[in-house]
N, C-alpha and C. Protein backbone atom coordinates (compact mmCIF):
# COMPACT_ATOMS: atom_id res chain seq x y z
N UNK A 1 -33.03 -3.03 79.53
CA UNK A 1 -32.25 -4.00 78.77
C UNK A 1 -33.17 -4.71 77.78
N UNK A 2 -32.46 -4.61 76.56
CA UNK A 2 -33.40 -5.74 75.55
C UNK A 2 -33.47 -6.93 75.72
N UNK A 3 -34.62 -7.57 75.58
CA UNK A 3 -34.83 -9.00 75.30
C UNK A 3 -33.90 -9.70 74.57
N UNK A 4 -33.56 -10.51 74.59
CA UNK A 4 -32.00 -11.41 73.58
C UNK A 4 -33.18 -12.04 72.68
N UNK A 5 -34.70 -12.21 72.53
CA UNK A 5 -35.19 -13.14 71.81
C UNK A 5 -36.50 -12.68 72.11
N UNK A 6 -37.45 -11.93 70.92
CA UNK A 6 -38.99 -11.84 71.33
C UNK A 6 -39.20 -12.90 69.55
N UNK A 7 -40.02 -13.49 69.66
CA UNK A 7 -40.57 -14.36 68.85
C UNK A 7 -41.49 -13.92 67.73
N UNK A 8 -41.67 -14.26 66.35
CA UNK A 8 -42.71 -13.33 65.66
C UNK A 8 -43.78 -14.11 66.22
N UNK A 9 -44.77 -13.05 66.11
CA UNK A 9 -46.50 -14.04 66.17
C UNK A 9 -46.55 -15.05 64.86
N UNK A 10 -47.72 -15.43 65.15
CA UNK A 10 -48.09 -16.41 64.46
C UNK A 10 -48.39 -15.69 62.55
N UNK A 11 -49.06 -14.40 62.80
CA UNK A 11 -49.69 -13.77 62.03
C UNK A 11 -48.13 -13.23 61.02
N UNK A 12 -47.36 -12.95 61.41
CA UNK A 12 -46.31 -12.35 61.06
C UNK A 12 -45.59 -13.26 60.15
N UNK A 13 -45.39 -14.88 60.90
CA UNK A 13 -44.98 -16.09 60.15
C UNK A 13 -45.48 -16.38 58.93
N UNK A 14 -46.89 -16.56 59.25
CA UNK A 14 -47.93 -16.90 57.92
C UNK A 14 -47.27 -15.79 57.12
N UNK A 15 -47.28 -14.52 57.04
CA UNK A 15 -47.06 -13.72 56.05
C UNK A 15 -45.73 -13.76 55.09
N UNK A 16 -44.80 -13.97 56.37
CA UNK A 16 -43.90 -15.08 55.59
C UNK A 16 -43.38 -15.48 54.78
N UNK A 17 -44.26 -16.73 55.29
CA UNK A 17 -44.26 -18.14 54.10
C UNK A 17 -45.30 -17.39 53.25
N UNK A 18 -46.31 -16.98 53.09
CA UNK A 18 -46.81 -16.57 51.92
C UNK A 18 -46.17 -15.77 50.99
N UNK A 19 -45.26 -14.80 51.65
CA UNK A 19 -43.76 -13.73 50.66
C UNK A 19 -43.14 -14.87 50.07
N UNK A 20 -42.81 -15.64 50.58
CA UNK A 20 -41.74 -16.87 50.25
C UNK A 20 -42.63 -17.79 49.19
N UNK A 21 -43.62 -17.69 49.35
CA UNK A 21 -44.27 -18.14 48.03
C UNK A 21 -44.27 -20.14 48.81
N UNK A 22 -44.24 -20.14 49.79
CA UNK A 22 -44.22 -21.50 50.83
C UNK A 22 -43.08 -22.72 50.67
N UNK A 23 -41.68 -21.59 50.64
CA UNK A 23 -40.89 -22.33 50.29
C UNK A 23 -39.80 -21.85 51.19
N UNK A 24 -38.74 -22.51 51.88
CA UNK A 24 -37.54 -22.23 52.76
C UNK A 24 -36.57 -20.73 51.82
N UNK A 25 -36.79 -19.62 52.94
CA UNK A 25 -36.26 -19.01 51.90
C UNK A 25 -34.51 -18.88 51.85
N UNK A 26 -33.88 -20.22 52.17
CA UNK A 26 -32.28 -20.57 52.10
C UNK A 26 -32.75 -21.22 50.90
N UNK A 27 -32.94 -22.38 51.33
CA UNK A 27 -32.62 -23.55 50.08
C UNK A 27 -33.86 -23.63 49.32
N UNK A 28 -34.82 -23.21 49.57
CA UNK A 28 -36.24 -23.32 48.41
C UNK A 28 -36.67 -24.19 48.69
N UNK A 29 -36.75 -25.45 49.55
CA UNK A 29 -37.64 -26.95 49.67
C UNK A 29 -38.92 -26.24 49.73
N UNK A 30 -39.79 -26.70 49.61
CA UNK A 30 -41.16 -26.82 49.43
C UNK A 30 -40.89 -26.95 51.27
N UNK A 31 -42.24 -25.62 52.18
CA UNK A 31 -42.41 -26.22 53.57
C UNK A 31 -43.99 -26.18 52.88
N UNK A 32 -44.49 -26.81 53.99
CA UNK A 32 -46.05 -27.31 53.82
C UNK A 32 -46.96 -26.83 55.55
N UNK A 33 -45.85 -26.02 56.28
CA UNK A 33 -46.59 -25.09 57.35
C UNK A 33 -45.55 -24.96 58.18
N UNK A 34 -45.92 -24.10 59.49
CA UNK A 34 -45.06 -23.50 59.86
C UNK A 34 -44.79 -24.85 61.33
N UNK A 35 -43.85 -24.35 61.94
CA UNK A 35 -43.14 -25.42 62.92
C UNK A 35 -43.57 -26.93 62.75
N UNK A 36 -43.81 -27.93 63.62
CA UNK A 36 -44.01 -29.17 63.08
C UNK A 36 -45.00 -29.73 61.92
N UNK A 37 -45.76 -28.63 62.07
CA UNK A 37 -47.11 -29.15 60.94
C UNK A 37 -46.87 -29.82 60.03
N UNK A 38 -45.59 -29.12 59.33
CA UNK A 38 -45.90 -29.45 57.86
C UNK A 38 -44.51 -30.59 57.81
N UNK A 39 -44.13 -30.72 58.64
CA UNK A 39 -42.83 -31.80 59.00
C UNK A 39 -42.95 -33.61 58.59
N UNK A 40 -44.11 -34.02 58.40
CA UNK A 40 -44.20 -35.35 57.85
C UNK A 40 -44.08 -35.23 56.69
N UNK A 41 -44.38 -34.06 55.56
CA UNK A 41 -44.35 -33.72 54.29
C UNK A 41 -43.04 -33.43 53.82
N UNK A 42 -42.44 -32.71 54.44
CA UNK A 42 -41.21 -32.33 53.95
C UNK A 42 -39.86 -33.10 53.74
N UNK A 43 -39.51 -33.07 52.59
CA UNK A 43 -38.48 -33.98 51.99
C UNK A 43 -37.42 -34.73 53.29
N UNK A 44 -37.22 -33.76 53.63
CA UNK A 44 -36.22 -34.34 55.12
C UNK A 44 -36.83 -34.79 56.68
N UNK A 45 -38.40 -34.45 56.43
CA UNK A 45 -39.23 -34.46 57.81
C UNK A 45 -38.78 -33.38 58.66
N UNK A 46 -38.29 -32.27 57.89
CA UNK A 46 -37.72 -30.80 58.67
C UNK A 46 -39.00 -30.04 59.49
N UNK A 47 -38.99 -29.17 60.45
CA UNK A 47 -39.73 -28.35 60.71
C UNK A 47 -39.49 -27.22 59.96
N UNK A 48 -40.57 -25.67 59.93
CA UNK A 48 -39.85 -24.74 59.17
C UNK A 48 -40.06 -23.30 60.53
N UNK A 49 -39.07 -22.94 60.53
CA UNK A 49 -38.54 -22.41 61.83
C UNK A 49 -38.56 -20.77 61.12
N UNK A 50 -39.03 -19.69 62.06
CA UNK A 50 -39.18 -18.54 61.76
C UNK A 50 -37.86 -17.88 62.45
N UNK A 51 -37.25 -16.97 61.01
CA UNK A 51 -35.47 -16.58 61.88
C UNK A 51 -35.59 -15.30 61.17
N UNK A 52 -35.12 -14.29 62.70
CA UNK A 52 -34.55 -12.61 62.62
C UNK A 52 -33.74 -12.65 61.55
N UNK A 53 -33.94 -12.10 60.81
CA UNK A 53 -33.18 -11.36 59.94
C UNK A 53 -31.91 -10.79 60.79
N UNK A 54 -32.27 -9.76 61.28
CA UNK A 54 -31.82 -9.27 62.07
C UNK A 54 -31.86 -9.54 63.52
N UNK A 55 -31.11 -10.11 64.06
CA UNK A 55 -31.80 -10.91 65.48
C UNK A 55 -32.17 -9.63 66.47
N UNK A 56 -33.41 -9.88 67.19
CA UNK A 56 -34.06 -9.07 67.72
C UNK A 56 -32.80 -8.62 69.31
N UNK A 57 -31.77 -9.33 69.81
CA UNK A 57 -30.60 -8.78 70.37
C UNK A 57 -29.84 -7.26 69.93
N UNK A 58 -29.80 -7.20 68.53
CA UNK A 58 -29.44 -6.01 68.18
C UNK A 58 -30.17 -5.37 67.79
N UNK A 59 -31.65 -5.46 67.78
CA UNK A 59 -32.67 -4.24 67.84
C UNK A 59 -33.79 -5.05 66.67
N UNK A 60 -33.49 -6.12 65.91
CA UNK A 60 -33.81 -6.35 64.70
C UNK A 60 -35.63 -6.76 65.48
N UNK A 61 -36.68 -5.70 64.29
CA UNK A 61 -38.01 -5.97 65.23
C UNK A 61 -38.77 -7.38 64.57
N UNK A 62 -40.16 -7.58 65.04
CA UNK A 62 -40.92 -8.68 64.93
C UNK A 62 -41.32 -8.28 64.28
N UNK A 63 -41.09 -7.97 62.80
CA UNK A 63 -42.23 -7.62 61.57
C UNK A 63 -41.62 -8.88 60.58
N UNK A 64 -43.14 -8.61 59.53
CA UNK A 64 -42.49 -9.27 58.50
C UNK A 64 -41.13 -9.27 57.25
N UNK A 65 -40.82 -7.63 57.29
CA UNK A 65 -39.61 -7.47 56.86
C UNK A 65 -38.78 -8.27 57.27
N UNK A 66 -38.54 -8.26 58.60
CA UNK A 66 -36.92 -9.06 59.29
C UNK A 66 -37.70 -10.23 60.07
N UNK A 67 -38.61 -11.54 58.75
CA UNK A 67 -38.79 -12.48 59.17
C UNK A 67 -38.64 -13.61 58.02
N UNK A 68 -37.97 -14.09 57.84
CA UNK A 68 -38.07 -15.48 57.46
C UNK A 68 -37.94 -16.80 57.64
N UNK A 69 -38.88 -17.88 56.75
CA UNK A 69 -39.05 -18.53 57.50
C UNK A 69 -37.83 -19.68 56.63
N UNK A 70 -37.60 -20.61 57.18
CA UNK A 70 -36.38 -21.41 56.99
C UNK A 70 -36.75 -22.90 57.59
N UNK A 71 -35.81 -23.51 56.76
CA UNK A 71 -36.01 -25.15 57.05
C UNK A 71 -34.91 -25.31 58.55
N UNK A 72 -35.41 -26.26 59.38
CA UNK A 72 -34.13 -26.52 60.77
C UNK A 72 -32.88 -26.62 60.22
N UNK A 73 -32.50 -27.12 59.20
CA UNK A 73 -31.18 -27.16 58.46
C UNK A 73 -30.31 -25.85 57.98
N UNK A 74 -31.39 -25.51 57.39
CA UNK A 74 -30.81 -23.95 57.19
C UNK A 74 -31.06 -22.79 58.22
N UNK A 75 -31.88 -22.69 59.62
CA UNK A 75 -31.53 -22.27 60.26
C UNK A 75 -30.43 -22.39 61.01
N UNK A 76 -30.23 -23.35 61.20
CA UNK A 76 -28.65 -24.32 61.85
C UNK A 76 -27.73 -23.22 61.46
N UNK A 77 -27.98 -23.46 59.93
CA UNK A 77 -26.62 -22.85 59.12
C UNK A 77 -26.46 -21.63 58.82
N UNK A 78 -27.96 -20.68 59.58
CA UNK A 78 -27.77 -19.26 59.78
C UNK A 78 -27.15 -18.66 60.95
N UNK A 79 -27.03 -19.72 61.49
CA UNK A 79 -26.44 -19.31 62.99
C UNK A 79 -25.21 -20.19 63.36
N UNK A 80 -24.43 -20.45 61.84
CA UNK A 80 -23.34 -20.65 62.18
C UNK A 80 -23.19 -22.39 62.81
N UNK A 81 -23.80 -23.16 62.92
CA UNK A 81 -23.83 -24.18 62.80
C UNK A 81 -24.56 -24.39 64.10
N UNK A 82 -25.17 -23.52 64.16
CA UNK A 82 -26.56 -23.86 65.86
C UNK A 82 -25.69 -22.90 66.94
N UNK A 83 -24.52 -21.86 66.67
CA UNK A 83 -24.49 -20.84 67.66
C UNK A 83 -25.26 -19.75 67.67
N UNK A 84 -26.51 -19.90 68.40
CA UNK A 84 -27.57 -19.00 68.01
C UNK A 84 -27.51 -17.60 69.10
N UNK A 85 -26.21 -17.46 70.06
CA UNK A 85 -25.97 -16.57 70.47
C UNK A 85 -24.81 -15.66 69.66
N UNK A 86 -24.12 -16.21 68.85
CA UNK A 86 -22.94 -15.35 68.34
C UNK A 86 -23.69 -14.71 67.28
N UNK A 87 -23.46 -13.42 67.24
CA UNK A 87 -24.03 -12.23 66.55
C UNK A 87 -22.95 -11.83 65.54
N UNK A 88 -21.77 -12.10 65.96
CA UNK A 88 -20.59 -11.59 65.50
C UNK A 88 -20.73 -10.96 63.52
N UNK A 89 -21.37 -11.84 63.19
CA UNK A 89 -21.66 -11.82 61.90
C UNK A 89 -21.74 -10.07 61.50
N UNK A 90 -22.53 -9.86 62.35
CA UNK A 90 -23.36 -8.14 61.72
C UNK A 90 -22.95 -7.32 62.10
N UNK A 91 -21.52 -7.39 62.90
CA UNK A 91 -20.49 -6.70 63.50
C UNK A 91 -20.14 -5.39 62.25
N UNK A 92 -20.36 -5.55 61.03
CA UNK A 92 -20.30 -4.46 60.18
C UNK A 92 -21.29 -3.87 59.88
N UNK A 93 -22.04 -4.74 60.31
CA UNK A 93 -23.38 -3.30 59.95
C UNK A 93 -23.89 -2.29 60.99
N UNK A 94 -23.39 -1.80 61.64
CA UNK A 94 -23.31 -1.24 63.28
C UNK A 94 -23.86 0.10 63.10
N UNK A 95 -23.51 0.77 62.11
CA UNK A 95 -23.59 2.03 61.66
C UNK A 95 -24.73 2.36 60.30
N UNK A 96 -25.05 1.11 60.19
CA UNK A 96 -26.26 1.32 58.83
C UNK A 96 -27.61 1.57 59.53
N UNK A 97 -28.52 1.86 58.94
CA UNK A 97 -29.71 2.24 59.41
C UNK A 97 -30.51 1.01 59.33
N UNK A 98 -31.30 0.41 60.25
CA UNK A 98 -32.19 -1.03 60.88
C UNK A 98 -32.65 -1.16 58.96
N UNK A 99 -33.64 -0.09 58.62
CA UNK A 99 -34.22 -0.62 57.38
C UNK A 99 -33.23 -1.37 56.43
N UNK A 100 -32.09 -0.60 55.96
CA UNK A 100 -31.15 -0.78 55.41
C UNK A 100 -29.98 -2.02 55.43
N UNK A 101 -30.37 -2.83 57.21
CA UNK A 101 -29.61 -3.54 57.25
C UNK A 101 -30.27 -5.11 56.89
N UNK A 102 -31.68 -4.83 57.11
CA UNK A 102 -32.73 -5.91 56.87
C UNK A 102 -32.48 -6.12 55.22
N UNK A 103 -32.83 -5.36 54.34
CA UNK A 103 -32.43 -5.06 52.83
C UNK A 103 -31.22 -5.82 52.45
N UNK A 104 -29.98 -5.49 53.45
CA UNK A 104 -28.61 -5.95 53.47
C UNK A 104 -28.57 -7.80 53.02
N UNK A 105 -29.48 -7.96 54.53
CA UNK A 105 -29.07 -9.42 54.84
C UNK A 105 -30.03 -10.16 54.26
N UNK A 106 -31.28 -9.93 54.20
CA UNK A 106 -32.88 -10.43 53.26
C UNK A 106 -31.71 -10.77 51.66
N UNK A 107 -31.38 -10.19 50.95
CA UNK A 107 -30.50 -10.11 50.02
C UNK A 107 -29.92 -11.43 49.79
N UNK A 108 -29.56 -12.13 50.89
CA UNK A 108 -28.78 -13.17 50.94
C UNK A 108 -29.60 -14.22 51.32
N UNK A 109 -30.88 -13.83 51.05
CA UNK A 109 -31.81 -15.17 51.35
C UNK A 109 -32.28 -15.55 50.12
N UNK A 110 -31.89 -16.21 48.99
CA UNK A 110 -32.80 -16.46 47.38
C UNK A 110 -34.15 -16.30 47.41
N UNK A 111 -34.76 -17.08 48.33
CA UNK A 111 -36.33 -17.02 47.78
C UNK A 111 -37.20 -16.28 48.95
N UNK A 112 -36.23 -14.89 49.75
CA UNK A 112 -37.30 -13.70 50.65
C UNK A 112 -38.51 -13.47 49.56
N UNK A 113 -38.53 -13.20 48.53
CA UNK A 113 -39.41 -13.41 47.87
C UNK A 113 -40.31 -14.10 46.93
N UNK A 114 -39.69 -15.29 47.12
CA UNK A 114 -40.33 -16.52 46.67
C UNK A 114 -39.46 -17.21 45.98
């Protein structure tokens, strides 16, 4: 049985926020490091929280492809307002190929690449 949740490393995060050019890649705020670090800096005192692309429940792996990193606000609002078990979302992509579905949903992040 799969894990419902393996975590990226640390190394994977950094890479990241460096793709992201060190910015939330929902809303673009400026983060200034990864989980609390950079949280006294940030406009809202947000942490910046590392989120599956693809949640690792449906196979989605710990690379930097299917990692970005996101402000607590906009992770909230990737998971549906903090239901971080309902998957329901990717219920159509069932039949696409893992690379293809990362591509899919990265797409819908403005600044996956900065």
């Amino acid at each position: 049985m799969m894990s419902s949740h393996l975590p990226f490393s640390r190394s994977v995060q950094e890479q990241a926020l460096n793709r992201q050019k060190n910015r939330c890649a929902s809303c673009g705020i400026r983060l200034f490091g990864l989980g609390r670090s950079g949280a006294a800096q940030h406009k809202f005192g947000e942490s910046a929280e590392a989120h599956h692309i693809i949640p690792h429940a449906l196979g989605g792996p710990v690379t930097v492809e299917n990692c970005v990193i996101i402000c607590r606000a906009c992770h909230l609002n990737a998971h549906q307002g903090g239901r971080f078990a309902d998957t329901s979302i990717y219920d159509d992509l069932k039949s696409v190929p893992m690379a293809a579905k990362i591509l899919r949903i990265a797409a819908l992040y403005p600044h996956y690449r900065g």
